[in-house]
PDB file of N, CA and C in Angstrom:
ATOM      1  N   UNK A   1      11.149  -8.989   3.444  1.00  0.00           N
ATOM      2  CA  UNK A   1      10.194 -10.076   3.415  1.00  0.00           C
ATOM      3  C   UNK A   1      10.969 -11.378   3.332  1.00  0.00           C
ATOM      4  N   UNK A   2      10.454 -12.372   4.215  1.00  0.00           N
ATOM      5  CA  UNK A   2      11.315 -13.154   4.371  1.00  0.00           C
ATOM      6  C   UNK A   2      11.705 -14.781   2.876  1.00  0.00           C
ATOM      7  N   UNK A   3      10.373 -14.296   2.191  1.00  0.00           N
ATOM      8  CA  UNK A   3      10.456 -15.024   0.670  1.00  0.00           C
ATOM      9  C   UNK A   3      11.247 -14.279  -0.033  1.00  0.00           C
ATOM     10  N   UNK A   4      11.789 -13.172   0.593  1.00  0.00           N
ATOM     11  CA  UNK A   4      12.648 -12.364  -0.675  1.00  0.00           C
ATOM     12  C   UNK A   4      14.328 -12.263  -0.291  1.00  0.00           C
ATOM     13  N   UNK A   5      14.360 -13.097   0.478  1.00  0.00           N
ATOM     14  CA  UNK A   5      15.566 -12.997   1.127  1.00  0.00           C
ATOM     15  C   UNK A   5      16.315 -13.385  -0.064  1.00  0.00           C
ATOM     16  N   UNK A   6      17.833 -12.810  -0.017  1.00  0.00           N
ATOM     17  CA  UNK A   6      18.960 -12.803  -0.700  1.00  0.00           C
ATOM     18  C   UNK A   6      18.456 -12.479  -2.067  1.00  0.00           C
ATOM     19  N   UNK A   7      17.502 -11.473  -2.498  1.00  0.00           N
ATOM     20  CA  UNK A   7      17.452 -10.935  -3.231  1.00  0.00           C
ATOM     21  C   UNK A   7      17.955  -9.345  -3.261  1.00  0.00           C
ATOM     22  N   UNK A   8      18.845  -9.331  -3.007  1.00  0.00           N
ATOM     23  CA  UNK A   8      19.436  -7.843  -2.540  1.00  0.00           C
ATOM     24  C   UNK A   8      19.609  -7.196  -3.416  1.00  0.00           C
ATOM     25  N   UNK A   9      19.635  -7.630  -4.979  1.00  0.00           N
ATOM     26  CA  UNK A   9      19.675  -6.766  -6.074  1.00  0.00           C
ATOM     27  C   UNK A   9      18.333  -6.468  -6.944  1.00  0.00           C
ATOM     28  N   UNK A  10      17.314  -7.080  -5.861  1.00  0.00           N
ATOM     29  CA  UNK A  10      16.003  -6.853  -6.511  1.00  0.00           C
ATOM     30  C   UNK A  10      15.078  -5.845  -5.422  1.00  0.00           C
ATOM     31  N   UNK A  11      15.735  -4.370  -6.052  1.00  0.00           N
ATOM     32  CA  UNK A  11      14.930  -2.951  -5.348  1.00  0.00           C
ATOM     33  C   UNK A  11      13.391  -2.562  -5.603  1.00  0.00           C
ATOM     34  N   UNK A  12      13.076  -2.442  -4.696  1.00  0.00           N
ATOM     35  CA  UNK A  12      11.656  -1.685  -5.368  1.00  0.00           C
ATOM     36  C   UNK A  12      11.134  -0.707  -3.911  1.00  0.00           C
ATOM     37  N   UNK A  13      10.046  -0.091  -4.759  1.00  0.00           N
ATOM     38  CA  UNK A  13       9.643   1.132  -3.752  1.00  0.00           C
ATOM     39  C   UNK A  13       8.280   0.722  -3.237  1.00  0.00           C
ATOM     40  N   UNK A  14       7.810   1.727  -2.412  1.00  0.00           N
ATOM     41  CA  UNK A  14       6.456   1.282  -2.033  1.00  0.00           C
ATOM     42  C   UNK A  14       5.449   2.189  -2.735  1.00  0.00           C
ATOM     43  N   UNK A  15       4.558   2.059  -3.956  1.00  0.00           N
ATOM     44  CA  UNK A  15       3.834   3.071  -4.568  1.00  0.00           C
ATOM     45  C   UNK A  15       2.314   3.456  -4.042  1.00  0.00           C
ATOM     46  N   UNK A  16       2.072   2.717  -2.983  1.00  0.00           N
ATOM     47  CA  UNK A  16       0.700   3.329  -2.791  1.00  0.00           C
ATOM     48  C   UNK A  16       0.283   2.492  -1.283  1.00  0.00           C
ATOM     49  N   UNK A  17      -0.132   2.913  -0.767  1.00  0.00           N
ATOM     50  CA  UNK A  17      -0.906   1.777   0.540  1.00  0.00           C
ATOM     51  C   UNK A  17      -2.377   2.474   1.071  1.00  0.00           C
ATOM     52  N   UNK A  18      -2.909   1.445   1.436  1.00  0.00           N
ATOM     53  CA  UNK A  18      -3.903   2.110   2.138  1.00  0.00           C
ATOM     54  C   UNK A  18      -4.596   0.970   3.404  1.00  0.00           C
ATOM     55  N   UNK A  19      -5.244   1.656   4.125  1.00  0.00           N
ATOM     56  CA  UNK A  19      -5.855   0.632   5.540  1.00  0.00           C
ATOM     57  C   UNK A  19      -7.395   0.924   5.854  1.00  0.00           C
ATOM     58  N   UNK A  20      -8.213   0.367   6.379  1.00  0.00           N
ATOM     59  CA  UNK A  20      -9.572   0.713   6.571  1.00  0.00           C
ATOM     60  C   UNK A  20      -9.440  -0.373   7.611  1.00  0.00           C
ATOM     61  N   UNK A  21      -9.825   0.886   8.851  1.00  0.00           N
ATOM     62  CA  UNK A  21      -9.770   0.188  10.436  1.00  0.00           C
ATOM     63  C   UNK A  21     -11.597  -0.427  10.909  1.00  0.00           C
ATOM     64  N   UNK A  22     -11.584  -1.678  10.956  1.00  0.00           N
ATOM     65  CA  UNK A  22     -13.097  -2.302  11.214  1.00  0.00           C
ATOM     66  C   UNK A  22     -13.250  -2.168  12.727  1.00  0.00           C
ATOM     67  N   UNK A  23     -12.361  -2.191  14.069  1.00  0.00           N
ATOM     68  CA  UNK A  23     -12.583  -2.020  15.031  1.00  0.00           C
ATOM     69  C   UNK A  23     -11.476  -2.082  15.738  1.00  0.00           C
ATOM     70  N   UNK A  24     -11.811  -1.679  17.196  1.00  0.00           N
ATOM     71  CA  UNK A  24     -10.512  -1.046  18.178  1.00  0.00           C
ATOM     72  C   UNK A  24      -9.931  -2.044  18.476  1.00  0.00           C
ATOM     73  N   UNK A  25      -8.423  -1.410  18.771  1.00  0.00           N
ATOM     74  CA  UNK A  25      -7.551  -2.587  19.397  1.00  0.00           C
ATOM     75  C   UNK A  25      -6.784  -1.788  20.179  1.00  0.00           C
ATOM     76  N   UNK A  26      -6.258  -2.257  21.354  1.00  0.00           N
ATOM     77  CA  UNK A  26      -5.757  -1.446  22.496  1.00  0.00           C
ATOM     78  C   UNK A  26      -4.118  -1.710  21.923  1.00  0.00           C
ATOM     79  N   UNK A  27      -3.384  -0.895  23.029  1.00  0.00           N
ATOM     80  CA  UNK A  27      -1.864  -1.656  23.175  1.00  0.00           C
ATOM     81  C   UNK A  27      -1.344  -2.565  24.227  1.00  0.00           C
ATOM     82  N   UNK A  28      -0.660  -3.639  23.491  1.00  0.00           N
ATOM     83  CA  UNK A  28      -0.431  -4.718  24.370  1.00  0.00           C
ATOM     84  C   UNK A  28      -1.459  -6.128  23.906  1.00  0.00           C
ATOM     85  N   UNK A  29      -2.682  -5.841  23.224  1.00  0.00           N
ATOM     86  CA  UNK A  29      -3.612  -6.468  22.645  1.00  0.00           C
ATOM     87  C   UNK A  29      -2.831  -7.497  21.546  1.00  0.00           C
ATOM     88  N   UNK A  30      -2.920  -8.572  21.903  1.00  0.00           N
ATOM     89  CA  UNK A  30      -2.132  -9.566  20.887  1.00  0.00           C
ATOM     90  C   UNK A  30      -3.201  -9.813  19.440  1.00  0.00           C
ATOM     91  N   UNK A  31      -2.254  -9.277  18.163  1.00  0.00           N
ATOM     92  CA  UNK A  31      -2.600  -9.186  16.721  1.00  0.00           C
ATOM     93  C   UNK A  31      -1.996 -10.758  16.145  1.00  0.00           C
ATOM     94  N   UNK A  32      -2.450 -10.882  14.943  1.00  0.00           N
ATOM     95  CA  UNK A  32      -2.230 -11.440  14.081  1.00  0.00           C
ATOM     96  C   UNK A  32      -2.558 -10.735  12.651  1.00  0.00           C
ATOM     97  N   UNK A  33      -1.528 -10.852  11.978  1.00  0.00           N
ATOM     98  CA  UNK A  33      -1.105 -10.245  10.595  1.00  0.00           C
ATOM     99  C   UNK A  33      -1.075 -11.170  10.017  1.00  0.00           C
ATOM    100  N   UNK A  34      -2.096 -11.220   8.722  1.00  0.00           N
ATOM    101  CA  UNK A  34      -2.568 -11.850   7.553  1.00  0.00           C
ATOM    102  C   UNK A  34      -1.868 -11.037   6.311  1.00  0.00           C
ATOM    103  N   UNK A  35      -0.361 -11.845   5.459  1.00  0.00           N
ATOM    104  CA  UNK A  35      -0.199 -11.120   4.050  1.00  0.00           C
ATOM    105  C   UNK A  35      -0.256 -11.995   3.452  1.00  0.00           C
ATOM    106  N   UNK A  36      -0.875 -11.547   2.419  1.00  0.00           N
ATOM    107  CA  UNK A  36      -1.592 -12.574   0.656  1.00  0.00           C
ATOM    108  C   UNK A  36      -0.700 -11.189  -0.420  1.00  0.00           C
ATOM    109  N   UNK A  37      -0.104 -12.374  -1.022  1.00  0.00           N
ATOM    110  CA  UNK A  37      -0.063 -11.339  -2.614  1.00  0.00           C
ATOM    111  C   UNK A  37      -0.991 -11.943  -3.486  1.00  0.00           C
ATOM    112  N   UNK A  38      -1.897 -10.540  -3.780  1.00  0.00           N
ATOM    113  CA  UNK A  38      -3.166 -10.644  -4.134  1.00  0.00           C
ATOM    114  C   UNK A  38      -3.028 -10.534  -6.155  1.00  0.00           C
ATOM    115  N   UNK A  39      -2.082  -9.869  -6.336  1.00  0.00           N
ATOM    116  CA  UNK A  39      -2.256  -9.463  -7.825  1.00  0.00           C
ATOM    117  C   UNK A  39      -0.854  -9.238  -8.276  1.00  0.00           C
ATOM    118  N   UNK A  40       0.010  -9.990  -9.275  1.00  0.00           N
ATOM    119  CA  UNK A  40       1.405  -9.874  -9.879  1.00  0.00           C
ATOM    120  C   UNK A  40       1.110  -8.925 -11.316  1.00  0.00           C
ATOM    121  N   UNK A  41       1.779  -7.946 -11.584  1.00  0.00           N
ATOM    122  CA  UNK A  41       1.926  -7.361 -12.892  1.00  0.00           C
ATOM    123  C   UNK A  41       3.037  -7.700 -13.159  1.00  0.00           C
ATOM    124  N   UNK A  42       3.595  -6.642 -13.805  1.00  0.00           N
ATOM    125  CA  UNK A  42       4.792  -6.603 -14.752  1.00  0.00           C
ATOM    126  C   UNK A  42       5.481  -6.145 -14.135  1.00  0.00           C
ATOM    127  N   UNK A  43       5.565  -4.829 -13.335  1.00  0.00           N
ATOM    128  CA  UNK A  43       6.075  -4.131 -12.591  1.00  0.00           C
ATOM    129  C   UNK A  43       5.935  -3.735 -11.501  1.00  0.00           C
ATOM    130  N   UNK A  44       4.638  -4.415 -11.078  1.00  0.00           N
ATOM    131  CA  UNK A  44       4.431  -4.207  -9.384  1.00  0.00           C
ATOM    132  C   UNK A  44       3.356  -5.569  -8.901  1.00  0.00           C
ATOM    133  N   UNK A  45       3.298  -5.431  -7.719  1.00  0.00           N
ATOM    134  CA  UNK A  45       2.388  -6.807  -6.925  1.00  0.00           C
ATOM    135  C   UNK A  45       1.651  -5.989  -5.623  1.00  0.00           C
ATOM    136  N   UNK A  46       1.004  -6.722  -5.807  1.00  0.00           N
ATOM    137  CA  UNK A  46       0.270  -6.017  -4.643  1.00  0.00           C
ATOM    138  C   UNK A  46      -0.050  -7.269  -3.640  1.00  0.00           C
ATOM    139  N   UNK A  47       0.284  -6.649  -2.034  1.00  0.00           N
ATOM    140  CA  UNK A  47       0.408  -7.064  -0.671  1.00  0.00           C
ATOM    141  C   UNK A  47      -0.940  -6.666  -0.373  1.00  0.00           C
ATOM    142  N   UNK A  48      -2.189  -7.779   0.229  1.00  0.00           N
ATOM    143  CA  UNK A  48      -3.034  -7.270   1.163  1.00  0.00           C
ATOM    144  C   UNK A  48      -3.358  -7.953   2.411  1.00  0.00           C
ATOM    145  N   UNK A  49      -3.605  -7.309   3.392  1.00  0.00           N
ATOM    146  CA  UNK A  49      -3.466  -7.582   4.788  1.00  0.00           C
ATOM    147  C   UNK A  49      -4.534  -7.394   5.532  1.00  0.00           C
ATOM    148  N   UNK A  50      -5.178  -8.146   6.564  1.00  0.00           N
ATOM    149  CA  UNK A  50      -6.037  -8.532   7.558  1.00  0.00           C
ATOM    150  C   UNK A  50      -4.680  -8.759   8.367  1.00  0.00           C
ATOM    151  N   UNK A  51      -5.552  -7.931  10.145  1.00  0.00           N
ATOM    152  CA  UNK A  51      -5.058  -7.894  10.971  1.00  0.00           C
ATOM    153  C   UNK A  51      -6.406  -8.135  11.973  1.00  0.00           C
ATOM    154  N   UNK A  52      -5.933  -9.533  12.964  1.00  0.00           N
ATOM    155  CA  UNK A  52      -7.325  -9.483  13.680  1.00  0.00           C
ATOM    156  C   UNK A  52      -6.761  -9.223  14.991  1.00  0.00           C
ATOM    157  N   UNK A  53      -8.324  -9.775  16.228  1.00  0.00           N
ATOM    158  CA  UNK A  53      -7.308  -9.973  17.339  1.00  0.00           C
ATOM    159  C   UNK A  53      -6.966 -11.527  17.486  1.00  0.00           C
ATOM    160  N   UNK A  54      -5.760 -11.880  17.903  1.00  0.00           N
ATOM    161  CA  UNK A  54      -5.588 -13.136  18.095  1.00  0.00           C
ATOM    162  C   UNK A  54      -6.515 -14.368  19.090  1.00  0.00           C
ATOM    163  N   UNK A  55      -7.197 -13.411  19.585  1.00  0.00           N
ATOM    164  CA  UNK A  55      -7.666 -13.984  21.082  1.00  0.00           C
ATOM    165  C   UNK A  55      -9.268 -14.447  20.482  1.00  0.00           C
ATOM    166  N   UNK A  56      -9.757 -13.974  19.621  1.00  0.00           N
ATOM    167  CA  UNK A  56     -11.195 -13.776  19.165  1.00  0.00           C
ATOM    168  C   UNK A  56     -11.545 -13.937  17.643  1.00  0.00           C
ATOM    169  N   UNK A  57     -10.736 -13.433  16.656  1.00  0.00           N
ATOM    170  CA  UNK A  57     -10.271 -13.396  15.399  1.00  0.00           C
ATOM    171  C   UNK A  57     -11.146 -12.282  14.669  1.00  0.00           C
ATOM    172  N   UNK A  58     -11.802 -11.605  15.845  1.00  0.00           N
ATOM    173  CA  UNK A  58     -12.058 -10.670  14.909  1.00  0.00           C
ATOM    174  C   UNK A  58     -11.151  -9.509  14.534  1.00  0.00           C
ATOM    175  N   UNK A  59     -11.724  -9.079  12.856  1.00  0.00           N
ATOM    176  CA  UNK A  59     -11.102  -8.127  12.319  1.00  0.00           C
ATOM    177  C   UNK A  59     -10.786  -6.826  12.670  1.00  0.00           C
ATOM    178  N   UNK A  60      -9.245  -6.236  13.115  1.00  0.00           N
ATOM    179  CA  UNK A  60      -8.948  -4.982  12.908  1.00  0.00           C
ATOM    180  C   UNK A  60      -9.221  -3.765  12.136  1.00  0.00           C
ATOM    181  N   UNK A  61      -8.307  -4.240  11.300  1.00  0.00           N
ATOM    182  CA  UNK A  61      -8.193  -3.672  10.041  1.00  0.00           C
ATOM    183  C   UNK A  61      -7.684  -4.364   8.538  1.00  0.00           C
ATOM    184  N   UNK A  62      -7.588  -3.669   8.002  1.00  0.00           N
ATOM    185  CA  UNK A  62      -7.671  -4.656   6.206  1.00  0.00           C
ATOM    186  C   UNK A  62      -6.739  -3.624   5.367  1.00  0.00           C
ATOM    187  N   UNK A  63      -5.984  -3.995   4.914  1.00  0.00           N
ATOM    188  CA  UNK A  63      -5.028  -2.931   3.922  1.00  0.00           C
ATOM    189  C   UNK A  63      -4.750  -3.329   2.517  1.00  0.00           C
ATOM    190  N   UNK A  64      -3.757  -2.606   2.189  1.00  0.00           N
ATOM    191  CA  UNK A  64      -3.575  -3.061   1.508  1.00  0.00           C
ATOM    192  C   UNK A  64      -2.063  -1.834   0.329  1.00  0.00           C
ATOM    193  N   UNK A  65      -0.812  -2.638   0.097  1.00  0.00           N
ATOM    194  CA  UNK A  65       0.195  -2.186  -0.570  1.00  0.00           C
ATOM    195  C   UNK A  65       0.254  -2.030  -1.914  1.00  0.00           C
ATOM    196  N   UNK A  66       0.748  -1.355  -2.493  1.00  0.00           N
ATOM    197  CA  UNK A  66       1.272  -1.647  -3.871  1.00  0.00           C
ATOM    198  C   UNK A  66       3.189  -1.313  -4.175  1.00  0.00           C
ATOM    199  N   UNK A  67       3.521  -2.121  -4.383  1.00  0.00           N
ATOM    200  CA  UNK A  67       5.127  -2.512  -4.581  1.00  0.00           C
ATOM    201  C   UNK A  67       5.469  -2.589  -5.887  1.00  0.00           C
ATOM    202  N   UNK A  68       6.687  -1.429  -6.463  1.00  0.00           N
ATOM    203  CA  UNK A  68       6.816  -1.357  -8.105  1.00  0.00           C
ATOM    204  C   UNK A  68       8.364  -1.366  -7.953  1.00  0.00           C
ATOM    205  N   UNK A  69       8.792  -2.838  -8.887  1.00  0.00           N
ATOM    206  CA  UNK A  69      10.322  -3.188  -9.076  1.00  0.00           C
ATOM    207  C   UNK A  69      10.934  -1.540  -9.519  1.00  0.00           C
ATOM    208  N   UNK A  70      11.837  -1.477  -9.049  1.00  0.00           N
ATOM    209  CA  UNK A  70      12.525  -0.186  -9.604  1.00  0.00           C
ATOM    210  C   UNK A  70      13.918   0.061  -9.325  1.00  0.00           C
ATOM    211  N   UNK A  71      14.595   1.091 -10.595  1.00  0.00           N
ATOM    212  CA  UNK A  71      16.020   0.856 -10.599  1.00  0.00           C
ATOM    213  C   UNK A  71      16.226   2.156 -10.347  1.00  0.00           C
ATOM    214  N   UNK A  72      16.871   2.248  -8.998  1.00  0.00           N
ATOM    215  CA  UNK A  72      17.512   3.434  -8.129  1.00  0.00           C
ATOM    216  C   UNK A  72      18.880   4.321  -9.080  1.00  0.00           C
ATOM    217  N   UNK A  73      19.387   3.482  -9.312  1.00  0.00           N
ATOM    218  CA  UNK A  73      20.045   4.292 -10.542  1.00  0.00           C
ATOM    219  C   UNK A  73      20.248   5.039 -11.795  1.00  0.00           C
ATOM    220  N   UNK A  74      18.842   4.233 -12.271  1.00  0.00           N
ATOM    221  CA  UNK A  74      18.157   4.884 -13.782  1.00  0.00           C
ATOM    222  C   UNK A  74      16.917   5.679 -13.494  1.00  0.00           C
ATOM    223  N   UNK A  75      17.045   5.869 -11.828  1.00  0.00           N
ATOM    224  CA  UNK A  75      15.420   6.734 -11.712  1.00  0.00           C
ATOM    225  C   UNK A  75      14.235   6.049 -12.397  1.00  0.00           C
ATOM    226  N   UNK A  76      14.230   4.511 -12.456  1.00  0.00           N
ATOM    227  CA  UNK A  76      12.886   4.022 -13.576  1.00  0.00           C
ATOM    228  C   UNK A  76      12.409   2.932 -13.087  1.00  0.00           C
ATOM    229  N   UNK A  77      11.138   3.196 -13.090  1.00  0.00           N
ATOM    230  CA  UNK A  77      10.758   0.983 -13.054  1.00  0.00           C
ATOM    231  C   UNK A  77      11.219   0.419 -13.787  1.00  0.00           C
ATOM    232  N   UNK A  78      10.822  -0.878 -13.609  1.00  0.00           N
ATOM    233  CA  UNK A  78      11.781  -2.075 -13.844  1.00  0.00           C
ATOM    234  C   UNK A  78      10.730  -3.343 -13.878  1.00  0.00           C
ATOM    235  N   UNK A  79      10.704  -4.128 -14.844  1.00  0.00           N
ATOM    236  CA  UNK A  79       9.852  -5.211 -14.915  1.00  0.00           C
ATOM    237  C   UNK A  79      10.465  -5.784 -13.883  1.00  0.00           C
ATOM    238  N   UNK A  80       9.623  -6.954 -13.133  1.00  0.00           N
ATOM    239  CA  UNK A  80      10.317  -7.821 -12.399  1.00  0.00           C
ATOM    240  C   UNK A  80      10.425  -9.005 -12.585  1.00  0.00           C
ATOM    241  N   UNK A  81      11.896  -8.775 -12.058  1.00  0.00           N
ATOM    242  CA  UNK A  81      12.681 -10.723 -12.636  1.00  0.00           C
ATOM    243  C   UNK A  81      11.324 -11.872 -12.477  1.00  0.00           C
ATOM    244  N   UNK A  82      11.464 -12.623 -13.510  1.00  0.00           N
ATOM    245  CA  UNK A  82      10.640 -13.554 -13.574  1.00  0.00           C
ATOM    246  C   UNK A  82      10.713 -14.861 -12.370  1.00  0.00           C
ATOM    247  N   UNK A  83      11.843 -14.927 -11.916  1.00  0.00           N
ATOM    248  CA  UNK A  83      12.305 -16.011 -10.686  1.00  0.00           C
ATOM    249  C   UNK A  83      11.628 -15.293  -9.339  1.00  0.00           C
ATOM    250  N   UNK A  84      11.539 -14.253  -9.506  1.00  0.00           N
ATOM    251  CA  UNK A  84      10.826 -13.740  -8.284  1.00  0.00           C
ATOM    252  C   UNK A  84       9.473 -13.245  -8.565  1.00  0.00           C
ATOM    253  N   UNK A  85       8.716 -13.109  -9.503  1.00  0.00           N
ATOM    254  CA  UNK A  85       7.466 -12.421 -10.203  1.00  0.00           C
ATOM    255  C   UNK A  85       6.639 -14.395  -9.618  1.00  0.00           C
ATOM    256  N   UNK A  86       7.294 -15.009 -10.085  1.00  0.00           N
ATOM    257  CA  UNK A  86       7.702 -16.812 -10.105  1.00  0.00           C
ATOM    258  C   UNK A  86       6.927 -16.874  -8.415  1.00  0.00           C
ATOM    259  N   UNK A  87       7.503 -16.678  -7.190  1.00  0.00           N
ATOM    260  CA  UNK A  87       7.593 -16.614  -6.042  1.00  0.00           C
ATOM    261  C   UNK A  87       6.698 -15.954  -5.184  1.00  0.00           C
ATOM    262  N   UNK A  88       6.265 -14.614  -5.879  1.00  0.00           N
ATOM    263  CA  UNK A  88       5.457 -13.654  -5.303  1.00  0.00           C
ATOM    264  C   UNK A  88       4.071 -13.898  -4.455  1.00  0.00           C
ATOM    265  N   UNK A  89       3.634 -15.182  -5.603  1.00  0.00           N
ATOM    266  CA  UNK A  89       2.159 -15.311  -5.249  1.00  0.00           C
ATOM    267  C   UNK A  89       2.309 -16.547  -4.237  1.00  0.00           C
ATOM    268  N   UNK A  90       3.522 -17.095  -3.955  1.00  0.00           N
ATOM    269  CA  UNK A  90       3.458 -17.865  -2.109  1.00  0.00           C
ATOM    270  C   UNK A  90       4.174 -17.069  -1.140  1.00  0.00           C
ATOM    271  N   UNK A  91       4.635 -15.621  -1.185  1.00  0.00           N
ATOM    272  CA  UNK A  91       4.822 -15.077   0.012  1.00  0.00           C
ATOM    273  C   UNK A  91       3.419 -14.864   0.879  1.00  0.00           C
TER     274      UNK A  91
END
């Protein structure tokens, strides 16, 4: 993510996602991708997404992530750094 750049020591996993498709879109069909961080915890944030068509704006589909700081070495979550917890809610 491009707000998270040169954060290379700040790992995390992806803990959950989900999508609910509102209508068809072909291939080759020009999208637009809508991400909001919708909700900061302690240990995770959550990404949600609208995807329309560009041409019309109507809605695709609607999703939505959940992202939990975590330390690959201790096998454990991990609160997340406050300089980036800080940041989250203007990616």
């Amino acid at each position: 993510m491009e707000g998270l750049e040169g954060d290379d020591d700040f790992p995390f996993i992806l803990a959950e996602a989900s999508v609910q498709y509102r209508s068809e879109a072909m291939i080759g069909q020009p999208l637009e991708i809508e991400i909001t961080t919708t909700e900061v915890r302690t240990k995770a944030w959550v990404w949600s997404y609208v995807i329309r068509d560009a041409r019309d704006g109507r809605v695709v589909a609607e999703g939505k992530t959940v992202q939990v700081a975590y330390d690959y070495a201790a096998h454990r979550t991990i609160p997340i750094p406050p300089d980036v917890a800080a940041r989250l809610p203007s990616l």
